[in-house]
N, C-alpha and C. Protein backbone atom coordinates (compact mmCIF):
# COMPACT_ATOMS: atom_id res chain seq x y z
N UNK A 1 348.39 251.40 255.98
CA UNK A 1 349.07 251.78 257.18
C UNK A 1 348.09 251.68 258.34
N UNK A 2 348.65 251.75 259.18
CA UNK A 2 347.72 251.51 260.59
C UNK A 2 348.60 252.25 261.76
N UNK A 3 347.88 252.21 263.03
CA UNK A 3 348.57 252.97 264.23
C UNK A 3 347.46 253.03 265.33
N UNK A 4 348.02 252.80 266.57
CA UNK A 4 346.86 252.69 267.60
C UNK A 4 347.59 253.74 268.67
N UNK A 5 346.08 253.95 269.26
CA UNK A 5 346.22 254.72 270.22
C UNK A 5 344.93 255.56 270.81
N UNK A 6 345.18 255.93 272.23
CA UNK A 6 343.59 256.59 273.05
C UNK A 6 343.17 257.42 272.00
N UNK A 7 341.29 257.76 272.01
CA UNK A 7 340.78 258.31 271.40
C UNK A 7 340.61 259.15 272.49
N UNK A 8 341.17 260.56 271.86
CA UNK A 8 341.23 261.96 272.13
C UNK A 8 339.87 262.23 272.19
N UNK A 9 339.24 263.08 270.83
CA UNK A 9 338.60 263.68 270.34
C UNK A 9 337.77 262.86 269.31
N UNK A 10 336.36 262.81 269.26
CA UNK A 10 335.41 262.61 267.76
C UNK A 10 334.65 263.95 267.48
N UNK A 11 334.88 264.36 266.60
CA UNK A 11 333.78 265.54 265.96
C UNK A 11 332.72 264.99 265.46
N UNK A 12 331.43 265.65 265.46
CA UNK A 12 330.45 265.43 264.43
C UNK A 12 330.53 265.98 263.55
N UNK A 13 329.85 265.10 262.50
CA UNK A 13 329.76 264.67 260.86
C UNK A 13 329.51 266.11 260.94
N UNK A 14 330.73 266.88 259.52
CA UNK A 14 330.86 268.11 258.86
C UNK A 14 329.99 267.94 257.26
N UNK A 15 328.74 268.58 257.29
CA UNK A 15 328.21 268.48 255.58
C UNK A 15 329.06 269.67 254.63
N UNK A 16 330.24 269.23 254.11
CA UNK A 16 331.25 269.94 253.89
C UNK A 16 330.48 270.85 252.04
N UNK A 17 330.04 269.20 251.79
CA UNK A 17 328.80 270.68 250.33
C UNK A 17 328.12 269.30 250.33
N UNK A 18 327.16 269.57 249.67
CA UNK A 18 325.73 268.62 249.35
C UNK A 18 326.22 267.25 248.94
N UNK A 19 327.76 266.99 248.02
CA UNK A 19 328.26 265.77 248.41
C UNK A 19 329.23 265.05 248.89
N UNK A 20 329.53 266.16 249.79
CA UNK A 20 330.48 265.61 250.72
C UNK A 20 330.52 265.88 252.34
N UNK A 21 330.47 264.94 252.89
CA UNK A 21 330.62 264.71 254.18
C UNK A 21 331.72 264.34 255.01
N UNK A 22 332.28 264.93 256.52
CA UNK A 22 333.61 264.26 256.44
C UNK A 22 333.20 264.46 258.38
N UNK A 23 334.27 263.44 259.16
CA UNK A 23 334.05 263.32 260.61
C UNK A 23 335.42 263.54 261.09
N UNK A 24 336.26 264.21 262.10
CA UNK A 24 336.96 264.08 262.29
C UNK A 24 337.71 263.19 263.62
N UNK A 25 338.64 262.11 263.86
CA UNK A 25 339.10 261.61 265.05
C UNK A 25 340.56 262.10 265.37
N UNK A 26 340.78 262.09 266.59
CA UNK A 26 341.94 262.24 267.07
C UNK A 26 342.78 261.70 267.95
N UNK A 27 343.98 261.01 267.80
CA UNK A 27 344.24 259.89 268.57
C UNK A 27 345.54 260.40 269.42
N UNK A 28 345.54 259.51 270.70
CA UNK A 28 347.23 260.35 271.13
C UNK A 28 347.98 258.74 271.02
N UNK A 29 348.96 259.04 270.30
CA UNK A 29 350.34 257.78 269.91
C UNK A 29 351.32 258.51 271.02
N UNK A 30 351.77 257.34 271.49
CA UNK A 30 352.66 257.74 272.71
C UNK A 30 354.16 256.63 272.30
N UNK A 31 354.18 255.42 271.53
CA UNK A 31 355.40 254.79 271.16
C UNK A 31 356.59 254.76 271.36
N UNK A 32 356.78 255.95 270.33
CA UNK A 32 358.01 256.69 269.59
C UNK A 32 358.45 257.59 270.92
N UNK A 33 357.83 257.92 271.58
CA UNK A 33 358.35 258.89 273.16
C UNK A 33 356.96 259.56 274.06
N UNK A 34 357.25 258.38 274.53
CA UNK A 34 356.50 258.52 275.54
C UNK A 34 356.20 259.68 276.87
N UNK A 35 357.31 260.78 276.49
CA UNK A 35 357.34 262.50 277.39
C UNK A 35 356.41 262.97 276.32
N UNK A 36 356.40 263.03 275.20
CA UNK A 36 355.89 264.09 274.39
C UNK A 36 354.88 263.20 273.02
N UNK A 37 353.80 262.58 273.87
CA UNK A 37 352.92 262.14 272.85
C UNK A 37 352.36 263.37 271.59
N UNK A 38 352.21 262.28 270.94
CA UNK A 38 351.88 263.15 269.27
C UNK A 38 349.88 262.76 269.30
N UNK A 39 349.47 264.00 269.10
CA UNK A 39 348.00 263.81 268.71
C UNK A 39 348.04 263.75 267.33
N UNK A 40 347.25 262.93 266.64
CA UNK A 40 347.16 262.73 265.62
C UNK A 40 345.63 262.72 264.83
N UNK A 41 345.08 263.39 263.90
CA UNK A 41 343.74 263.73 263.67
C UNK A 41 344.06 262.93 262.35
N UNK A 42 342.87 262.21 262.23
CA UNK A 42 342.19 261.30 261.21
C UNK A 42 341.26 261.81 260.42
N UNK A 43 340.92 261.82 259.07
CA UNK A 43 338.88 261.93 258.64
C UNK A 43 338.73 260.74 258.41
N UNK A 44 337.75 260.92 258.20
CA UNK A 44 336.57 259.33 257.79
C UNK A 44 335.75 260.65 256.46
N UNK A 45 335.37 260.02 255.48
CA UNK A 45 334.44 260.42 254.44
C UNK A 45 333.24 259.79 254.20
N UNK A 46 332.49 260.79 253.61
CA UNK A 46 331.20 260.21 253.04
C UNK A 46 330.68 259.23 253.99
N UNK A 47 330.27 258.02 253.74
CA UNK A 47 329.58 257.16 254.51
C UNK A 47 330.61 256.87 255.82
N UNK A 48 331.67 256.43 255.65
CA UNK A 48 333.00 256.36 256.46
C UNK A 48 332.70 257.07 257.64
N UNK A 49 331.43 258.12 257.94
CA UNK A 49 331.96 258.81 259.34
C UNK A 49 330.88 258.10 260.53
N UNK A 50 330.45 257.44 259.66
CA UNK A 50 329.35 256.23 260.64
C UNK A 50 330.40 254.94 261.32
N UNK A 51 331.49 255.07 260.80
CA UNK A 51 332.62 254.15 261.73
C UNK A 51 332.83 254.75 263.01
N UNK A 52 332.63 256.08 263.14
CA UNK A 52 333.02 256.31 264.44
C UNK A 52 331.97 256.59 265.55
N UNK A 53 330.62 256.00 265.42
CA UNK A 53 329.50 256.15 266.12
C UNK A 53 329.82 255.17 267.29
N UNK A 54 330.47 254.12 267.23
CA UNK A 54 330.87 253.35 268.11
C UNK A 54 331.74 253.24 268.94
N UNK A 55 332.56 254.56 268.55
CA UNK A 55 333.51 254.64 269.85
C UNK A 55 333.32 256.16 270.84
N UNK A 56 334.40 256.19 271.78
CA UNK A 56 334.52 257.25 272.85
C UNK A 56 335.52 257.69 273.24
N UNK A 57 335.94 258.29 273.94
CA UNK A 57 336.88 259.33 274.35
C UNK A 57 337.51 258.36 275.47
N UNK A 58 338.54 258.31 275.00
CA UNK A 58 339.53 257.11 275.85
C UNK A 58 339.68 255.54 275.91
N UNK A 59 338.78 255.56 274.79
CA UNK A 59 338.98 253.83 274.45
C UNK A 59 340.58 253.65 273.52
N UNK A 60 340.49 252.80 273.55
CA UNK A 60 341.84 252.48 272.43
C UNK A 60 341.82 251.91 271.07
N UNK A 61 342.19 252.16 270.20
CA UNK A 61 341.92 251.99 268.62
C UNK A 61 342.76 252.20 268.07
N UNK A 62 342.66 250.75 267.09
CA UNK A 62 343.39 250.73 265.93
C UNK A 62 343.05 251.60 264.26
N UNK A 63 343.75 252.65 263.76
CA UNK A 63 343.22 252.94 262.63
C UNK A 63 344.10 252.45 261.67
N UNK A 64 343.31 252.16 260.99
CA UNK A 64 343.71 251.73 259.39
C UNK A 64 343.37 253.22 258.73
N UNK A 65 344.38 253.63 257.45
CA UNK A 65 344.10 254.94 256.98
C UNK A 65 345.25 254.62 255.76
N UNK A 66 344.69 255.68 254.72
CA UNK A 66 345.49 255.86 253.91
C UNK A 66 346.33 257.53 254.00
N UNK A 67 347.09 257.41 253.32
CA UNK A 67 347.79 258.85 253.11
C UNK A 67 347.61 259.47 252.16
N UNK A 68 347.17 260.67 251.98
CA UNK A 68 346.66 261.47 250.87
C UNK A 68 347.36 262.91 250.81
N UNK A 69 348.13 263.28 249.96
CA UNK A 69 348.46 265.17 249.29
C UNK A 69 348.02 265.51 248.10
N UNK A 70 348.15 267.17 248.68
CA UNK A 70 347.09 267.56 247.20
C UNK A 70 348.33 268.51 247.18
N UNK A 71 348.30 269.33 245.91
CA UNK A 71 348.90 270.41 245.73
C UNK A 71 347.70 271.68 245.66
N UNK A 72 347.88 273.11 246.03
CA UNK A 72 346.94 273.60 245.81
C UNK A 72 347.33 275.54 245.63
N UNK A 73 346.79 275.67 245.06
CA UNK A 73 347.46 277.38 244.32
C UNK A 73 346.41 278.41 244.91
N UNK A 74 347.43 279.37 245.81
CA UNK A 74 346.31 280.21 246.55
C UNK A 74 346.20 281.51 245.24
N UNK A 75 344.79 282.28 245.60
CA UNK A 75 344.60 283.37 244.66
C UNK A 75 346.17 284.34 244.40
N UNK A 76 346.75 284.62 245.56
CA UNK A 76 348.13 285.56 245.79
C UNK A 76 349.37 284.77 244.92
N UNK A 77 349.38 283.58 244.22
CA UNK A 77 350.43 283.13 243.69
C UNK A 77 351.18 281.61 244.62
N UNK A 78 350.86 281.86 245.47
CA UNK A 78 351.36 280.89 246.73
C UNK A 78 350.97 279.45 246.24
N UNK A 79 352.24 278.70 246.45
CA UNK A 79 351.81 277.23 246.40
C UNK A 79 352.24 276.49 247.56
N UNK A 80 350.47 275.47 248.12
CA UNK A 80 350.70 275.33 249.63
C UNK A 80 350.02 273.78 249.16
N UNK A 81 351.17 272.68 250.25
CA UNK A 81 350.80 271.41 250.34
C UNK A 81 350.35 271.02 251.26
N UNK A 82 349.03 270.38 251.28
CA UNK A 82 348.61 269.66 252.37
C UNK A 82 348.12 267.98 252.46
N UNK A 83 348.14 267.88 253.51
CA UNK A 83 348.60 265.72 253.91
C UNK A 83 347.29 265.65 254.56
N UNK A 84 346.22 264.05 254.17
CA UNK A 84 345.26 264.21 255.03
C UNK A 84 345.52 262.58 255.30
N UNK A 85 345.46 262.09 256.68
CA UNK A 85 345.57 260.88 256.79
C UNK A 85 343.72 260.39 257.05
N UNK A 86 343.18 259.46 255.99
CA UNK A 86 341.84 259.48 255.72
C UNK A 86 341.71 257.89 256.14
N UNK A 87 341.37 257.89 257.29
CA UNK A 87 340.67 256.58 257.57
C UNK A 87 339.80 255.69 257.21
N UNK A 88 340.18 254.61 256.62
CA UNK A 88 339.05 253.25 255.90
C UNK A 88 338.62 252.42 256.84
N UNK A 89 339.31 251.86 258.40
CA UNK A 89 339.27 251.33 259.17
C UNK A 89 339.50 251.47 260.71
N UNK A 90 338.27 251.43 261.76
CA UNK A 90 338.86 251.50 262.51
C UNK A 90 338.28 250.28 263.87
N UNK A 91 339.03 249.72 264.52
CA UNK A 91 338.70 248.80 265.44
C UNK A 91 340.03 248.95 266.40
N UNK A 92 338.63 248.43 268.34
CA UNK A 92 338.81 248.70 269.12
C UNK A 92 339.62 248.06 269.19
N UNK A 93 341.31 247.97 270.19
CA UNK A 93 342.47 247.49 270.34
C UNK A 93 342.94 247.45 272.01
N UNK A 94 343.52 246.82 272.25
CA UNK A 94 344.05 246.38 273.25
C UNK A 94 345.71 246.68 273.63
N UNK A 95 345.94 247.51 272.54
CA UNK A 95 347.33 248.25 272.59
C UNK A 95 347.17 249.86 272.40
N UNK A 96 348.07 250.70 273.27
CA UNK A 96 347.40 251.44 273.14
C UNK A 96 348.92 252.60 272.61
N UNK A 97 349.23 252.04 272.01
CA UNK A 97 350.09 252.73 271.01
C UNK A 97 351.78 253.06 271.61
N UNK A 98 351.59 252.45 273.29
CA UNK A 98 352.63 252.75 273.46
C UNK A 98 353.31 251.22 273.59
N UNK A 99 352.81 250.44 273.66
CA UNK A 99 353.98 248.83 273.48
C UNK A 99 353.55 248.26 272.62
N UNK A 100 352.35 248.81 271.53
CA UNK A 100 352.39 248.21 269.97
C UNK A 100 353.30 247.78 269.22
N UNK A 101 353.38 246.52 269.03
CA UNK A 101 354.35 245.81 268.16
C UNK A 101 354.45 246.71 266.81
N UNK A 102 355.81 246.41 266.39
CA UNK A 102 356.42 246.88 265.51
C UNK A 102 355.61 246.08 264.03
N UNK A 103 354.95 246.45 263.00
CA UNK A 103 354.36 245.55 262.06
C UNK A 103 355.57 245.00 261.26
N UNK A 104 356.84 245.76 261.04
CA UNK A 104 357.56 245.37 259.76
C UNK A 104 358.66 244.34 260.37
N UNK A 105 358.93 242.68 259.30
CA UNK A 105 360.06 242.34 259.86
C UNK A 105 361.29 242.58 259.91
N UNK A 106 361.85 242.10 260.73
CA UNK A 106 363.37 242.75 261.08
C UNK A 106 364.02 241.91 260.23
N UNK A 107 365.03 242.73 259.42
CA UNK A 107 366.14 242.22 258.45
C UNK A 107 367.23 241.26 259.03
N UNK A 108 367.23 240.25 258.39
CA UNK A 108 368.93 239.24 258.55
C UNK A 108 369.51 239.89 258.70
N UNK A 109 370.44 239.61 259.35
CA UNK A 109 371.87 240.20 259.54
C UNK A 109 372.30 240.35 258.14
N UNK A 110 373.03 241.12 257.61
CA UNK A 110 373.90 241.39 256.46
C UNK A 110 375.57 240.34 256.43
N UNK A 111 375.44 239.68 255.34
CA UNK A 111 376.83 239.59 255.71
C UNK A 111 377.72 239.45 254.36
N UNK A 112 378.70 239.34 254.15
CA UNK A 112 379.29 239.15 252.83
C UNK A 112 379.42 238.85 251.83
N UNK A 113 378.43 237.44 251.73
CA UNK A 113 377.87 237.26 250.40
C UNK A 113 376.89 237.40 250.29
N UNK A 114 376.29 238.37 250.77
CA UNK A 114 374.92 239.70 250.54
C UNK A 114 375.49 240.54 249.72
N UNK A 115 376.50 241.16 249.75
CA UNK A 115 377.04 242.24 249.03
C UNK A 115 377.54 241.80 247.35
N UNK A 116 376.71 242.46 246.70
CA UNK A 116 376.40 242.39 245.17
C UNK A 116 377.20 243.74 244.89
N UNK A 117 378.35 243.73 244.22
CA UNK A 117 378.60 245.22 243.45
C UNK A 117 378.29 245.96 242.46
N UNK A 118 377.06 245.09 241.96
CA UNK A 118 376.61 245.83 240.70
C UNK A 118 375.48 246.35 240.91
């Protein structure tokens, strides 16, 4: 997956335990509605947070990221899900999330001998 848009926010590299490291970015996507942009926070891991030494606060960028959930069981019984969108890629772009082309192609028209009943 991918998605562009201004760079908000970069955090510095979190030494989260002795082997793990994580950076956080934050992007504003404006697309989908442009009154009420969505900030959107990224990590980068381990070596991954040296991708973001090269950018700044208001450039425009493309991220490449995967999607990740965990399930996870609090001490009290509680079961709580959380989503981390973890970035593998990121490069500077020239769209800035609000007239970014659509990646997926648009379907043929449907027409009648499309329709299979089984």
């Amino acid at each position: 997956m991918d998605i562009a848009g201004s760079v908000i926010e970069i955090t510095p590299t979190q030494q989260v335990s002795d082997r793990f490291s994580k950076r956080e970015l934050v992007i504003q996507y404006i697309k989908d509605n442009p009154e009420y942009p969505e900030l959107i926070k990224f990590e980068c891991h381990q070596d991954r947070t040296e991708l973001l030494d090269s950018f700044k606060v208001g450039q425009t960028v493309r991220v490449f990221f995967d999607l990740r959930g965990r399930k996870w069981d609090a001490p009290d019984g509680a079961t709580k899900y959380f989503n981390t969108l973890v970035a593998w890629r990121i490069v500077e772009s020239s769209e800035s999330g609000q007239d970014a082309p659509d990646t997926q192609q648009p379907l043929p028209p449907e027409t009648a001998e499309d329709w299979i009943p089984f």
